[in-house]
N, C-alpha and C. Protein backbone atom coordinates (compact mmCIF):
# COMPACT_ATOMS: atom_id res chain seq x y z
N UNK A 1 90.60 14.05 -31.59
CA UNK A 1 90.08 14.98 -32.58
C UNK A 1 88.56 14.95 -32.62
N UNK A 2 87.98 14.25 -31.88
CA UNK A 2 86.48 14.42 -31.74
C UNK A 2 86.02 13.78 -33.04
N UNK A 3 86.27 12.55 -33.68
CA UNK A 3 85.87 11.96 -34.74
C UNK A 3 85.95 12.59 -35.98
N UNK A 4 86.36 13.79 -35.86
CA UNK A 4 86.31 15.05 -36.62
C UNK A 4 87.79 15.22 -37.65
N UNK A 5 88.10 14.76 -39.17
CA UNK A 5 89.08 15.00 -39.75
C UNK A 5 89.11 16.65 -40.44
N UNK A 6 89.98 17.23 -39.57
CA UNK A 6 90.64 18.59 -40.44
C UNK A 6 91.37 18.17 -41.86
N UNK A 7 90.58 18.94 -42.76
CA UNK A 7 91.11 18.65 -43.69
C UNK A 7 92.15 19.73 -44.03
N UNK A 8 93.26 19.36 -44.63
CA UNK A 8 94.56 20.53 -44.45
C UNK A 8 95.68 19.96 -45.83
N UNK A 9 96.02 20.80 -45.99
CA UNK A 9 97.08 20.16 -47.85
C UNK A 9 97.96 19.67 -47.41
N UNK A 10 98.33 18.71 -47.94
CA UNK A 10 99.69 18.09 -47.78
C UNK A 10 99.98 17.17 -46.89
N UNK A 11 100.67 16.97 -46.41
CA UNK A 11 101.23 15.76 -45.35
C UNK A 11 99.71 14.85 -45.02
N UNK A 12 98.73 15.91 -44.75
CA UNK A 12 97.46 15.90 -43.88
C UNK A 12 96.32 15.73 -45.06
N UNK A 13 96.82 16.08 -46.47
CA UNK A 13 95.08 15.79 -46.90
C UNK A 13 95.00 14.62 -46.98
N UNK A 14 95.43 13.57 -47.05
CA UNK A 14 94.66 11.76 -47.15
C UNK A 14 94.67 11.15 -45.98
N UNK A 15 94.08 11.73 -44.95
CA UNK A 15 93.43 10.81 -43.54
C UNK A 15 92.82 9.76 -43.98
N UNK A 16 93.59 8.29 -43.10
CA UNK A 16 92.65 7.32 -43.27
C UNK A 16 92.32 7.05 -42.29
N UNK A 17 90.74 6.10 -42.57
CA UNK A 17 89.76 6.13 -41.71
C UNK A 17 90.21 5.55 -39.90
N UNK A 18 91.39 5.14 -40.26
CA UNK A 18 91.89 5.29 -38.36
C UNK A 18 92.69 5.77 -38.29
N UNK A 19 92.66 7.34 -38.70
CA UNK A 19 93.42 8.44 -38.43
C UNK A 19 94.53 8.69 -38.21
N UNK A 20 95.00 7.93 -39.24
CA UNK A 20 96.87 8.06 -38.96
C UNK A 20 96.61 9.20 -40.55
N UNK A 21 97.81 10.26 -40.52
CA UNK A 21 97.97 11.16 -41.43
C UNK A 21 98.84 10.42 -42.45
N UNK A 22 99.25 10.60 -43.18
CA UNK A 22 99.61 10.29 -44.65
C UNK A 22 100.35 11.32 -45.18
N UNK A 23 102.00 10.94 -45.39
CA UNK A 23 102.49 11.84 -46.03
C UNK A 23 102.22 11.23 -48.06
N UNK A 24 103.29 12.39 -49.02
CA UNK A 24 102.93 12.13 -49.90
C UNK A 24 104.06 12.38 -50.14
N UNK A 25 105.34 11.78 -49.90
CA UNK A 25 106.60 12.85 -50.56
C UNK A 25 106.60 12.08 -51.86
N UNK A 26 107.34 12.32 -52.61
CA UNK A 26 108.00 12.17 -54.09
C UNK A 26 108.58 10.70 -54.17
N UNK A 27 108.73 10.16 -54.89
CA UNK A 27 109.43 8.87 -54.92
C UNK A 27 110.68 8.45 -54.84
N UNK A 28 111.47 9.55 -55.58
CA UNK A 28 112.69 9.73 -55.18
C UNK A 28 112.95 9.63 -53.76
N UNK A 29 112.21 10.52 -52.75
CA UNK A 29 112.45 10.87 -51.38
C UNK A 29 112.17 9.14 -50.58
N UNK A 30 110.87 9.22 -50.79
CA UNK A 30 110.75 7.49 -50.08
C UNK A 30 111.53 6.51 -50.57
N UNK A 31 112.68 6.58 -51.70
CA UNK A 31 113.43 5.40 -52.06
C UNK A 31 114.61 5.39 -51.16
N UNK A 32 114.72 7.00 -50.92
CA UNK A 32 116.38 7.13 -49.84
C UNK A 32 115.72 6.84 -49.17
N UNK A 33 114.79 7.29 -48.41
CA UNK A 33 114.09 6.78 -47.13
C UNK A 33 114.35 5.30 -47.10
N UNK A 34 114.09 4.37 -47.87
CA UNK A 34 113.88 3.26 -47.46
C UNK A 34 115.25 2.42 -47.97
N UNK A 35 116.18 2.67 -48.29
CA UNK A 35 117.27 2.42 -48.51
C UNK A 35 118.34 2.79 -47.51
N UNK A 36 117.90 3.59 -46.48
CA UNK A 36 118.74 4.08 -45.65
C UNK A 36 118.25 2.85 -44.30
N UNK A 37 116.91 3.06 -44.29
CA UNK A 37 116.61 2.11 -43.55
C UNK A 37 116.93 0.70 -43.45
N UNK A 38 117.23 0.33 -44.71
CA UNK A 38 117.59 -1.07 -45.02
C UNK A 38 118.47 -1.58 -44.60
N UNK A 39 119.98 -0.59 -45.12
CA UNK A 39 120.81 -0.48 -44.64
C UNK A 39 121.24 -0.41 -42.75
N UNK A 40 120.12 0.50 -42.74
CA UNK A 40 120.21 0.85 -40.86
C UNK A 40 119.61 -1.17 -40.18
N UNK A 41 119.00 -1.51 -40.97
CA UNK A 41 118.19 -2.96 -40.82
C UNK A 41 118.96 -3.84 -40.42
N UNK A 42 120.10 -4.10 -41.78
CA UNK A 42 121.52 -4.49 -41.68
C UNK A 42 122.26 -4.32 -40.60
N UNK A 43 122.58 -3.14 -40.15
CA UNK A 43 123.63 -3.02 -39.25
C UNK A 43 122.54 -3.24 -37.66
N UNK A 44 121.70 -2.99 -37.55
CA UNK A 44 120.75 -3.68 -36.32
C UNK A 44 121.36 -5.09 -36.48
N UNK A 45 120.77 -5.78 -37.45
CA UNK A 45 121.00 -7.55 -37.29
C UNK A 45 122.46 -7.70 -37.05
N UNK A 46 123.80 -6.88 -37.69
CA UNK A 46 124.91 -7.17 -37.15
C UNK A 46 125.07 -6.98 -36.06
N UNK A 47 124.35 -6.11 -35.25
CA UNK A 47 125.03 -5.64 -33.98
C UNK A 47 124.17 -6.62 -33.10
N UNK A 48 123.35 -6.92 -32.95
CA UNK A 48 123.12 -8.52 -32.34
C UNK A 48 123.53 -9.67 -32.58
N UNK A 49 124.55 -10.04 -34.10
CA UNK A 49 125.21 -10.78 -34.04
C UNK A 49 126.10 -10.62 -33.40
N UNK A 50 126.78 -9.49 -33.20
CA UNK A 50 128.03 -9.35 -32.08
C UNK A 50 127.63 -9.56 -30.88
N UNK A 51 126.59 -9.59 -30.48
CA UNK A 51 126.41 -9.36 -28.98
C UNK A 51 126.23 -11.26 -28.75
N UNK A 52 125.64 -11.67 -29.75
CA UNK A 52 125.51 -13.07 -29.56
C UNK A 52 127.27 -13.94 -29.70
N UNK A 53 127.53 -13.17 -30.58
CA UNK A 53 128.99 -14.14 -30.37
C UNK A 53 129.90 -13.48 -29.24
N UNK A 54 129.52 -12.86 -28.48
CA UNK A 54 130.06 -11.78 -27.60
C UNK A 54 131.24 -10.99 -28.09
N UNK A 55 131.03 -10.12 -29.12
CA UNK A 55 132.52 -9.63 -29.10
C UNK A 55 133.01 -8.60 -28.41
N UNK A 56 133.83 -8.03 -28.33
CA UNK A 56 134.27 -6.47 -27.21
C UNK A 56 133.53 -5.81 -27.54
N UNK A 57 132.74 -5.31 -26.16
CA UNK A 57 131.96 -4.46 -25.60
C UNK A 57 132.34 -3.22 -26.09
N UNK A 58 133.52 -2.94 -26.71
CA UNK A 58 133.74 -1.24 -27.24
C UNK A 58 133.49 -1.48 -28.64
N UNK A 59 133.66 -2.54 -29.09
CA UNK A 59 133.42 -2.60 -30.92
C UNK A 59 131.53 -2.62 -30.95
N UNK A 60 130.62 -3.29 -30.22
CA UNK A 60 129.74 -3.37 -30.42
C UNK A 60 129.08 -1.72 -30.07
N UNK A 61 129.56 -1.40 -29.02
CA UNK A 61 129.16 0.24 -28.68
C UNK A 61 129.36 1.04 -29.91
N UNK A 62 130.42 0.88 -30.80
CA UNK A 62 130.80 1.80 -31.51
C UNK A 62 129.46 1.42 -33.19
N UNK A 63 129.58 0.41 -33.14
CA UNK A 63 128.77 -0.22 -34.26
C UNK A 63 127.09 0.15 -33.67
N UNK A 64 126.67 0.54 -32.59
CA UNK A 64 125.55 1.14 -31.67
C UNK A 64 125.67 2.75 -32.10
N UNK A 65 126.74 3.37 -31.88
CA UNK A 65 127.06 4.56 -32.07
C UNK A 65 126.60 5.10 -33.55
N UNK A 66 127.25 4.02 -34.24
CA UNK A 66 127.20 4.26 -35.80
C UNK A 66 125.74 4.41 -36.53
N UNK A 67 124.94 2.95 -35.87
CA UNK A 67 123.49 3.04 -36.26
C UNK A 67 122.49 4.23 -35.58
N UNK A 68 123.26 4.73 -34.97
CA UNK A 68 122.29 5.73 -33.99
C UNK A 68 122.60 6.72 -35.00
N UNK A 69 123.58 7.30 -35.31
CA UNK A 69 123.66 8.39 -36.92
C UNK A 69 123.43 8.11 -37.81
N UNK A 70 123.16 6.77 -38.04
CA UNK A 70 122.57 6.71 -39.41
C UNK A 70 121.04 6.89 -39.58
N UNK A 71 120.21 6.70 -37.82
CA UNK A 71 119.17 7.12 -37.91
C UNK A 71 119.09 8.77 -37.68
N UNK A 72 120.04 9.17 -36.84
CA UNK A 72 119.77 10.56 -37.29
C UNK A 72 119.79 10.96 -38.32
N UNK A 73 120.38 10.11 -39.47
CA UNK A 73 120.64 11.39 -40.93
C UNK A 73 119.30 10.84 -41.42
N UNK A 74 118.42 9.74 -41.08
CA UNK A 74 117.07 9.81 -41.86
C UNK A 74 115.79 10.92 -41.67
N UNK A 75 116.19 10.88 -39.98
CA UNK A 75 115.31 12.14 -39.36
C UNK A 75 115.74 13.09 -39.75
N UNK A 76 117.16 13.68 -40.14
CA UNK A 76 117.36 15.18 -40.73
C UNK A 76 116.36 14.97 -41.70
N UNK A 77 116.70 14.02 -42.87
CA UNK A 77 116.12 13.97 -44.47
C UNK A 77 114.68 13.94 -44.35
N UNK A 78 113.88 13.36 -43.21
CA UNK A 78 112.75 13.52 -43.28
C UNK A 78 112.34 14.86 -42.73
N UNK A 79 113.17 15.57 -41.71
CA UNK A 79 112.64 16.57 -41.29
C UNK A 79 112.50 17.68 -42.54
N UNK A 80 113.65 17.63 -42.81
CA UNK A 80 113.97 18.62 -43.69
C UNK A 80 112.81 18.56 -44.97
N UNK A 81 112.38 17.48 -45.67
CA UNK A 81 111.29 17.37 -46.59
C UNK A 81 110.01 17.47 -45.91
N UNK A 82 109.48 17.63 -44.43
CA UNK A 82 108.88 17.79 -44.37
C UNK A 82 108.53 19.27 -44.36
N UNK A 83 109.74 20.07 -43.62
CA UNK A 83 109.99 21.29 -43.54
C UNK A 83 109.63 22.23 -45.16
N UNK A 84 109.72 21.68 -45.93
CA UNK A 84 109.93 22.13 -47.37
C UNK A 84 108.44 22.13 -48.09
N UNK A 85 107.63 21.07 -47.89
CA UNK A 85 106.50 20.83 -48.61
C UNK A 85 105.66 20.82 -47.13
N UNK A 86 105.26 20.01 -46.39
CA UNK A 86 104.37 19.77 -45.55
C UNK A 86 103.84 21.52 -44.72
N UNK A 87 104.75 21.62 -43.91
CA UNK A 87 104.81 23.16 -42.86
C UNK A 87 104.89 23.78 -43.80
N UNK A 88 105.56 24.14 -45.08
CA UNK A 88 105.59 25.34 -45.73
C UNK A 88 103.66 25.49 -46.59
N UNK A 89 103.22 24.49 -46.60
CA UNK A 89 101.99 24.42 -47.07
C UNK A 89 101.12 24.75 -46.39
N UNK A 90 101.32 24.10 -45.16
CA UNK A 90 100.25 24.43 -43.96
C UNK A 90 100.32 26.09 -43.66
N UNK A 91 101.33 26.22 -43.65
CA UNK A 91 101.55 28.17 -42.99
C UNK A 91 100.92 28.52 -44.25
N UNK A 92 101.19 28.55 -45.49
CA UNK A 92 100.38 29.48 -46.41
C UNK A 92 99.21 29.21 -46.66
N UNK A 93 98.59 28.07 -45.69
CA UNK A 93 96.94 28.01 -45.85
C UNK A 93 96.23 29.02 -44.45
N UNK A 94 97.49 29.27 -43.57
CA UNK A 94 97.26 30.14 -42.17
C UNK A 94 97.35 29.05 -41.09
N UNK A 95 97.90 28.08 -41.42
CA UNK A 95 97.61 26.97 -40.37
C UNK A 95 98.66 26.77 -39.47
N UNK A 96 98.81 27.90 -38.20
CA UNK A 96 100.21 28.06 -37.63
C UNK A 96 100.54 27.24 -36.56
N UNK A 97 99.35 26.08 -36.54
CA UNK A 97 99.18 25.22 -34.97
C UNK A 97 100.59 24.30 -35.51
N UNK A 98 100.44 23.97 -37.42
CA UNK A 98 101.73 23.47 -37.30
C UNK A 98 103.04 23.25 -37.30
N UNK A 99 103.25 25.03 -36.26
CA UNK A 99 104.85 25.63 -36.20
C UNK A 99 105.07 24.54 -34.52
N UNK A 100 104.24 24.61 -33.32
CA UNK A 100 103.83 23.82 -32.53
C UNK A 100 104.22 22.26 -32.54
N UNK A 101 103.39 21.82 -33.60
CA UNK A 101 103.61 20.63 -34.22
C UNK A 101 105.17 19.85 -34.15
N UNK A 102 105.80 20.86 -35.14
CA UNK A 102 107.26 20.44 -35.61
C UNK A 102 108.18 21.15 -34.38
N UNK A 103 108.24 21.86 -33.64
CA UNK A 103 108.56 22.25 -32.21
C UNK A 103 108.78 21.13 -31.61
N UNK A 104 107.58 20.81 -31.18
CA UNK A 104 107.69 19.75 -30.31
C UNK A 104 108.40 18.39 -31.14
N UNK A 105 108.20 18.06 -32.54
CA UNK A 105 109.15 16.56 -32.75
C UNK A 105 110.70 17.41 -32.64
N UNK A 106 110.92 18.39 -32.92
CA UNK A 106 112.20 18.80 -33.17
C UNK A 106 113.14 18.53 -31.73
N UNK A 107 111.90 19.02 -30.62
CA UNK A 107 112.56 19.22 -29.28
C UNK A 107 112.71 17.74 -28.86
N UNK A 108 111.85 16.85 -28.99
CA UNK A 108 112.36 15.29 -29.07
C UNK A 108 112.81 14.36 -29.43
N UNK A 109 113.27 14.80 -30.68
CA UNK A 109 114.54 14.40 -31.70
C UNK A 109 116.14 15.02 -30.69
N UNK A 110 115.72 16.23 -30.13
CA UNK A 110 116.98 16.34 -29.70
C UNK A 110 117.55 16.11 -27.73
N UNK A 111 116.17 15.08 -27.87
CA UNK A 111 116.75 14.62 -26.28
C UNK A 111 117.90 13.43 -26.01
C-alpha cells in the first residue's frame, strides 16, 4: 500500500500501525465466533488424541470430516456478517474494489 492507509468505514476504519485491518463486529457476533472456535479447539485436541492412541483410521477421518464443517459454519457466519456491515458499507461509500476483495476470499473458501 505504499505506507499509505486508505481510510474506508467499517471493517477498515481502525488500521493499526502494522497494517493489519480491524474488524468491529458486535459482541454478540465475536462471542459465537469464539465459542465455535473453542469448541472446533476441542475437537482438534481430540482428534490427535486418536491418532496418538491409534484408533481406526475411518473414526478419526470422520471426526477430521466433522471439524472441517464446523470450520466451515464459522466462515459462513463470518462471511455472512461481513457481507452485511463491512461490503455493504464500503459499496455505499462507492468503494467497489471491495466486490473483488470478497470474490476472491469467496473463490478460496471454496477450493
Amino acid at each position: 500500500m505504499n505506507g499509505l492507509v486508505k481510510e474506508i468505514s467499517c471493517c477498515q476504519d481502525k488500521t493499526e500501525k502494522n497494517g493489519h485491518i480491524r474488524s468491529h463486529h458486535d459482541e454478540k457476533t465475536i462471542q459465537q465466533l469464539i465459542v465455535r472456535m473453542n469448541r472446533i479447539e476441542g475437537q482438534i485436541r481430540g482428534i490427535k488424541g486418536m491418532i496418538e492412541r491409534r484408533d481406526y483410521c475411518d473414526d478419526v477421518l470422520n471426526q477430521i470430516s466433522s471439524a472441517q464443517a464446523a470450520l466451515d459454519g464459522v466462515s459462513k457466519l463470518l462471511l455472512e456478517k461481513h457481507m452485511k456491515s463491512c461490503v455493504r458499507e464500503r459499496l455505499e461509500t462507492g468503494d467497489t474494489e471491495v466486490v473483488d476483495e470478497v470474490l476472491k476470499t469467496v473463490f478460496r473458501m471454496m477450493r
